[in-house]
Protein backbone atom coordinates (compact mmCIF):
# COMPACT_ATOMS: atom_id res chain seq x y z
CA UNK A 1 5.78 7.03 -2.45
CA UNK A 2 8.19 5.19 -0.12
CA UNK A 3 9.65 2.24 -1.16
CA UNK A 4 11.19 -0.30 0.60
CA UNK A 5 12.92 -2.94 -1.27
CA UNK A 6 14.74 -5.90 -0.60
CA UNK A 7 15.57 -4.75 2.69
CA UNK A 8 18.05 -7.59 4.71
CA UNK A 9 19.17 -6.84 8.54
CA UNK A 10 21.63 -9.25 10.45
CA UNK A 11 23.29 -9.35 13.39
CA UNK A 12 26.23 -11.91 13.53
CA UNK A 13 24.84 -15.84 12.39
CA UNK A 14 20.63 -14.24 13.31
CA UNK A 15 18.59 -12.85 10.35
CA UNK A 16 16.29 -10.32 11.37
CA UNK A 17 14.88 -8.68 7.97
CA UNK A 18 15.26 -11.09 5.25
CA UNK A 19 14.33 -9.70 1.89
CA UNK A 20 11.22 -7.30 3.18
CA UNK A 21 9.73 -5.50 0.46
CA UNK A 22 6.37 -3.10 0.42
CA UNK A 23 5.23 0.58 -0.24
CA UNK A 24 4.05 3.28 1.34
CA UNK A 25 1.79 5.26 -0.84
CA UNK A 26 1.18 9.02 -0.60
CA UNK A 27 -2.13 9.67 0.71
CA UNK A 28 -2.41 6.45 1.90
CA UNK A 29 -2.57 5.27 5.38
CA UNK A 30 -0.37 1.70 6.14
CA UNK A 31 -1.08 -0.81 9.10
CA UNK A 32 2.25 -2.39 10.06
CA UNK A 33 1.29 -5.18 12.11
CA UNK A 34 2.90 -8.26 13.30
CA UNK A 35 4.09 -10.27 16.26
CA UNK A 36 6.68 -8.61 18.63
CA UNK A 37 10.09 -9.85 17.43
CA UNK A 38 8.44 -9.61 13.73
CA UNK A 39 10.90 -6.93 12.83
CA UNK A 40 8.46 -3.81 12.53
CA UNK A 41 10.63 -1.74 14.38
CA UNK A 42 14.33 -2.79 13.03
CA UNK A 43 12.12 -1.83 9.45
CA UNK A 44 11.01 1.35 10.71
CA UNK A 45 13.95 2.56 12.08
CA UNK A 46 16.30 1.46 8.43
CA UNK A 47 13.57 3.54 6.52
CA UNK A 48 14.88 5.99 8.87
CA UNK A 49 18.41 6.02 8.42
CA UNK A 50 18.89 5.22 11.95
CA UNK A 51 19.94 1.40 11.65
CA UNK A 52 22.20 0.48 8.94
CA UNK A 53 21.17 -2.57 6.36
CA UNK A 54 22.77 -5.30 5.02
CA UNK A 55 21.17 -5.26 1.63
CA UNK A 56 17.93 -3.52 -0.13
CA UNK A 57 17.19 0.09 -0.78
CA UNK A 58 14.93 2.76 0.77
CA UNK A 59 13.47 5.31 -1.96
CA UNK A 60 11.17 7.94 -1.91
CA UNK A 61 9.83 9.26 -5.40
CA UNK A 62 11.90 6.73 -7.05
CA UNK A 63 15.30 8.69 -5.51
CA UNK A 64 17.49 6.36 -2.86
CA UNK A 65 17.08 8.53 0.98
CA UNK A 66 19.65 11.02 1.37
CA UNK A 67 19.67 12.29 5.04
CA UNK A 68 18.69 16.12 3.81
CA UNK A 69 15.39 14.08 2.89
CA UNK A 70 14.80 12.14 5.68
CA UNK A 71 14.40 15.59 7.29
CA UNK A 72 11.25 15.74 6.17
CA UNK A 73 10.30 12.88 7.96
CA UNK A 74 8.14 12.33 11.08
CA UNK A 75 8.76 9.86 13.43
CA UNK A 76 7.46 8.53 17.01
CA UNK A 77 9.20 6.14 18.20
CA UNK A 78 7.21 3.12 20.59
CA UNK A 79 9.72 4.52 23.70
CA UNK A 80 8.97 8.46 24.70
CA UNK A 81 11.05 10.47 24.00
CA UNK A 82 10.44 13.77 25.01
CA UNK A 83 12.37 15.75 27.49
CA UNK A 84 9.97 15.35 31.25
CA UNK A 85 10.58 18.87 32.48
CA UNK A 86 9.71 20.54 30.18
CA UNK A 87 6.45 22.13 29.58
CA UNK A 88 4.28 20.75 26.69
CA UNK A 89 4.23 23.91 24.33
CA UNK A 90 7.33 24.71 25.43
CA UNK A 91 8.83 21.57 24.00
CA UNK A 92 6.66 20.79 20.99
CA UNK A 93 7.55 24.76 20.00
CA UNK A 94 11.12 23.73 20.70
CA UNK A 95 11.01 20.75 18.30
CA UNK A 96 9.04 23.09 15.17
CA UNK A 97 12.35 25.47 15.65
CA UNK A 98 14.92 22.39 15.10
CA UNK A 99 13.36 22.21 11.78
CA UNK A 100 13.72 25.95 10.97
CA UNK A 101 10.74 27.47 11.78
CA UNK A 102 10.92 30.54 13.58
CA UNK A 103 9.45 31.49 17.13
CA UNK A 104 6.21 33.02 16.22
CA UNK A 105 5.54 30.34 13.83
CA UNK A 106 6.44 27.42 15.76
CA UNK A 107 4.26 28.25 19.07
CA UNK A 108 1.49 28.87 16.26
CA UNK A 109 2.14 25.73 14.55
CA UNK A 110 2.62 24.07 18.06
CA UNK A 111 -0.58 25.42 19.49
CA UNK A 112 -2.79 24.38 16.65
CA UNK A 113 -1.35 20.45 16.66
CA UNK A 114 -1.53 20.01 20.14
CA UNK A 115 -5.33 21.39 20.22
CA UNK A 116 -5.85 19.53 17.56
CA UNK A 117 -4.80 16.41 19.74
CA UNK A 118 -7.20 17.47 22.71
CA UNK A 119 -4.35 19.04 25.00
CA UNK A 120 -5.24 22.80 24.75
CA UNK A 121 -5.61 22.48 28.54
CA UNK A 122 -2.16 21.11 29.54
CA UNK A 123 -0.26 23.32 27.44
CA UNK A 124 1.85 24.72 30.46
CA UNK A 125 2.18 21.19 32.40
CA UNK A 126 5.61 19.49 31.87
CA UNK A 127 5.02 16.35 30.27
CA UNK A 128 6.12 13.86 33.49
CA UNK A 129 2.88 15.45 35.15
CA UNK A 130 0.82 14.32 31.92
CA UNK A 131 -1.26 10.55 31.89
CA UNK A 132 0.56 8.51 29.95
CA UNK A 133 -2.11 8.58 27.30
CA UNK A 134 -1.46 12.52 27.06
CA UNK A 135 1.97 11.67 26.86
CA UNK A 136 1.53 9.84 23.90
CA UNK A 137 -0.49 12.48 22.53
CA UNK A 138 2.54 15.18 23.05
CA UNK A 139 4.95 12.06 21.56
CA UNK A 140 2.42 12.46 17.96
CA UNK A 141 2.50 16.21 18.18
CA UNK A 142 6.26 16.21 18.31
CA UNK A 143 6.40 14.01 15.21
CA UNK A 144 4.25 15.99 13.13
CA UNK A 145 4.71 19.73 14.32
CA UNK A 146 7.28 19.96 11.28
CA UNK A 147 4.51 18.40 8.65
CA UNK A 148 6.56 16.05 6.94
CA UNK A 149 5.53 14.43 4.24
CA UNK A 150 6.16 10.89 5.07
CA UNK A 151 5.01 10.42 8.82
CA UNK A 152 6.30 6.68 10.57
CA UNK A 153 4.58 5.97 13.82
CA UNK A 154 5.12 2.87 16.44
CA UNK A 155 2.53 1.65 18.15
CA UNK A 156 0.90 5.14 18.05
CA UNK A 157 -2.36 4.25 19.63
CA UNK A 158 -0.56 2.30 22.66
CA UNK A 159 -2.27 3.70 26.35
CA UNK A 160 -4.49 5.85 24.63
CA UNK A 161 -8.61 5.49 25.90
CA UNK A 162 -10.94 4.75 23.24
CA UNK A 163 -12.27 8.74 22.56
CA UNK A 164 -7.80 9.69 22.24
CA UNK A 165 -7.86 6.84 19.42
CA UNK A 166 -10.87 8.62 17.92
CA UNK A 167 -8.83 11.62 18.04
CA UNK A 168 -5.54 10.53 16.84
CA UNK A 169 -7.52 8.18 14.27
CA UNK A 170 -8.75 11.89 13.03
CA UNK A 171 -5.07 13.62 12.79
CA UNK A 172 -3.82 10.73 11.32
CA UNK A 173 -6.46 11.00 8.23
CA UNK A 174 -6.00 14.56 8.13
CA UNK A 175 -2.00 14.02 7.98
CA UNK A 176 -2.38 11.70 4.51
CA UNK A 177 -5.43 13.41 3.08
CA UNK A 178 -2.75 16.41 3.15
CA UNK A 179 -0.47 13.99 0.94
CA UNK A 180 1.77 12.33 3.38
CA UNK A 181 2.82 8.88 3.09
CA UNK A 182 1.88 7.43 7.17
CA UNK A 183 3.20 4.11 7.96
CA UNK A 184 2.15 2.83 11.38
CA UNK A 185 2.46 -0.30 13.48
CA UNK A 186 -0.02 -1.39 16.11
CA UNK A 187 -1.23 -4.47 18.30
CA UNK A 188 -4.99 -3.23 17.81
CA UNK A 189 -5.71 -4.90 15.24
CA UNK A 190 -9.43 -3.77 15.30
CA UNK A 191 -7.95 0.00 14.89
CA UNK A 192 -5.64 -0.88 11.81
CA UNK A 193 -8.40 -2.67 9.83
CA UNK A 194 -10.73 0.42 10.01
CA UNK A 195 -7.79 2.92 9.47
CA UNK A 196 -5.55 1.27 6.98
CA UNK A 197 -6.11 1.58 3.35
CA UNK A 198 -3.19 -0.61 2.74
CA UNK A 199 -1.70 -3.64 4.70
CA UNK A 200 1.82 -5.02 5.67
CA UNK A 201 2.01 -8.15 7.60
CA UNK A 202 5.67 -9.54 9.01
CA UNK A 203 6.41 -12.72 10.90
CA UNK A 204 9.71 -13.68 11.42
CA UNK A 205 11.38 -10.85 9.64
CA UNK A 206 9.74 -11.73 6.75
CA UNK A 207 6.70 -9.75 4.76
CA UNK A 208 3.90 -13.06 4.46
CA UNK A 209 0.98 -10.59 3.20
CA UNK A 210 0.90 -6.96 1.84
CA UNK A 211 -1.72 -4.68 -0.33
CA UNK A 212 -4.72 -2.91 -0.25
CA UNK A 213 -6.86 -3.40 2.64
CA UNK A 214 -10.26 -4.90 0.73
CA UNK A 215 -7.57 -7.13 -1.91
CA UNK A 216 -5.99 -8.38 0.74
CA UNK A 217 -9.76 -9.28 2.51
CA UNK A 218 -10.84 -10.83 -0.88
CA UNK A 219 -7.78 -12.91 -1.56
CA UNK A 220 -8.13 -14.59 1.88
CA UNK A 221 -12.15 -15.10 1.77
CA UNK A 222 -13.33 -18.84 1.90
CA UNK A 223 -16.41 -20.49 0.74
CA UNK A 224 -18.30 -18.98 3.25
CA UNK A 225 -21.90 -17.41 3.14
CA UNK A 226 -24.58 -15.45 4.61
CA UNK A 227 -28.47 -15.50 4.10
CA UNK A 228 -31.21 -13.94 5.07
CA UNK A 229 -34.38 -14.25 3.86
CA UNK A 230 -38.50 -13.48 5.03
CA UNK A 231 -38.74 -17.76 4.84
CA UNK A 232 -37.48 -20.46 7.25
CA UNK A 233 -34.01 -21.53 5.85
CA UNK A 234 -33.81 -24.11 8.17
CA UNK A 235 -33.67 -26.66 4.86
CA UNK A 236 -30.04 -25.34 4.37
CA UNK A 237 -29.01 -27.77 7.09
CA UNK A 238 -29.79 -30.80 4.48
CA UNK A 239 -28.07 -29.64 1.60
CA UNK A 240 -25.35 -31.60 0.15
CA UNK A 241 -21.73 -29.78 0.27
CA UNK A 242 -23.42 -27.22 2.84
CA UNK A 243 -21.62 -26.99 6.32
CA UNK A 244 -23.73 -24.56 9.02
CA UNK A 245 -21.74 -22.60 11.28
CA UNK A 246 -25.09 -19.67 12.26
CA UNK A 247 -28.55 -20.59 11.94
CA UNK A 248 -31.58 -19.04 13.33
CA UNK A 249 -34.80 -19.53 10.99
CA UNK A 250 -34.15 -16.73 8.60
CA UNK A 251 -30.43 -15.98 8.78
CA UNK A 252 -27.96 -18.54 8.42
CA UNK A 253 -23.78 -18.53 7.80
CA UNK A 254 -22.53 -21.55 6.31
CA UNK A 255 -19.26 -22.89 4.27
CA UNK A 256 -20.02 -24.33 1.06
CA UNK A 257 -17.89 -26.76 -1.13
CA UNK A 258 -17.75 -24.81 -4.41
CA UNK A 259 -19.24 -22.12 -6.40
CA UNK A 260 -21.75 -24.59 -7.83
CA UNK A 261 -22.86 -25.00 -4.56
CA UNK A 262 -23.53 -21.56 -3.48
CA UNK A 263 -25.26 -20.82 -6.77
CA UNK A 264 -27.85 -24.21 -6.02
CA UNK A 265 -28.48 -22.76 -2.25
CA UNK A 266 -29.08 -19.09 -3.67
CA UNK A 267 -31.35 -20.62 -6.24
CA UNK A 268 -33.14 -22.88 -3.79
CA UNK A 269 -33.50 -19.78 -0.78
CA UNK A 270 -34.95 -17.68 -4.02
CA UNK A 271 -37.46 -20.16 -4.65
CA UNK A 272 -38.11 -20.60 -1.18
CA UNK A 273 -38.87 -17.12 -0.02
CA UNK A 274 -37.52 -13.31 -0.21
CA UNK A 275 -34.03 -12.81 -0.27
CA UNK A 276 -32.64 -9.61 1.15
CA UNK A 277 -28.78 -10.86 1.32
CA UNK A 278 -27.11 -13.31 0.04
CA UNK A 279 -23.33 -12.63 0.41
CA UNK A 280 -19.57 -14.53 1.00
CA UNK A 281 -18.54 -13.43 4.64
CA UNK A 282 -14.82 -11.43 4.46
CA UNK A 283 -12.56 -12.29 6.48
CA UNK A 284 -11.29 -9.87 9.24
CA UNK A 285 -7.91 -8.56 9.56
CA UNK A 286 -7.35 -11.01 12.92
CA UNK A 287 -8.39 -13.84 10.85
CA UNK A 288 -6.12 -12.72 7.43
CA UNK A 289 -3.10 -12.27 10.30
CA UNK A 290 -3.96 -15.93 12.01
CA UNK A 291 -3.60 -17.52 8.44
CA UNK A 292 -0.95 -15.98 6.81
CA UNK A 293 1.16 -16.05 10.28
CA UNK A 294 0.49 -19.71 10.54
């Protein structure tokens, strides 16, 4: 497990990271998500080793980061960085040597993750002559060639078409059902809440939310409701401490007062016809971030 405790970044009088704390479980797949300016990045990048901190720790297993651990890290950074000349397998190859592979296992290993990534057929184009969706895809390659065993990703789904996140989506669960511990930021918020199984949220340089996806949806529920039933519901609209927000004869959403209240409507819809749901309403990861931001 990475752990990030306590972690406090400044630059001069400005506090950027002010006492962020979360984990990073092994097997587990993090959303990162905030605001830009949050401090997401200036996070990623001290788990790294490649900003220094002004207090906290960074741990993994319970042991403070050396840098002969963080080698077994994988990181893509939100700004390419891959070399534009070169040709894809050429430089993904070239990046599985740096971390001591040798040459017949590297263009293996280099082969396999970029299929794996949909880019079998532009092994032998240099990467300026890729869509900068394909770029990106060469960008994940290059962080994972090595399999590390905790994997940190910015904005990993940024320019990529809906069927590339599908794909990525798929190395990504592969990558922590394997045992890695994958942190990743993204604006698409839609993306995180079906990937994640754990949530970090940061505005201002400060952590406001963090947990396990569904916790994290059940802390923030409200009052609200759904029913459906065979009967007209359309009484609903006259009880006491009932507020509609959906109605349309059978189904209705609505915010109630108190539990006493839901419990009275249930009863009443019973009575009044077949129920087949009968449910509070989650909130969705946009909503949870609107709240807790706020």
């Amino acid at each position: 497990m990475l752990e990030i405790s306590g972690i406090t970044k400044r630059y001069g009088e400005r506090t950027v990271l002010d006492n962020v704390s979360f984990t990073v479980g092994r097997g587990r797949l993090t959303g990162f998500v905030g605001g830009n300016g949050a401090g997401k990045t200036t996070t990623m990048r001290i788990a790294l080793g490649l900003l220094s901190k002004d207090a906290g720790t960074v741990r993994l297993d319970g042991a403070e980061l050396t840098t002969e651990r963080r080698r077994g890290f994988g990181y893509m950074p939100e700004e390419r960085g891959l070399y534009p000349k070169m040709k894809v397998l050429e430089q993904i190859t070239y990046l599985a040597r740096l971390h001591g592979f040798d040459k017949r296992e590297a263009t293996a290993r280099a082969t396999d993750i970029l299929t794996q990534l949909g880019l079998e057929e532009r092994l032998n184009d240099a990467i300026e002559a890729l869509s900068l969706g394909n770029q990106q895809r060469a960008q994940i390659a290059a962080a994972i060639v090595h399999d590390p065993d905790v994997l940190i990703l910015d904005e990993p789904f940024s320019g990529l078409d809906p069927m590339a996140v599908e794909t990525v989506v798929g190395v990504l669960q592969e990558r922590a059902q394997s045992g890695a511990a994958v942190l990743f930021s993204s604006h698409q918020l839609d993306v995180v809440e079906r990937l994640c199984d754990d949530l970090v949220i940061i505005a201002g340089g400060t952590v406001r939310a963090s947990g396990e996806r569904e916790a994290l949806r059940r802390e923030h529920s409200s009052n609200r409701y759904e029913l459906i039933s065979s009967g007209d519901a359309g009484w609903i609209r006259e009880e006491p401490g009932v507020d509609v927000v959906e109605f349309d004869t059978g189904h209705a959403v609505f915010d109630v007062d108190g539990d006493e209240t839901a419990q009275r409507v249930l009863r009443r819809a019973v009575a009044e016809g077949s129920v087949s749901t009968f449910a509070p309403q989650q909130p969705s990861l946009a909503q949870i971030f609107k709240e807790v931001v706020r």
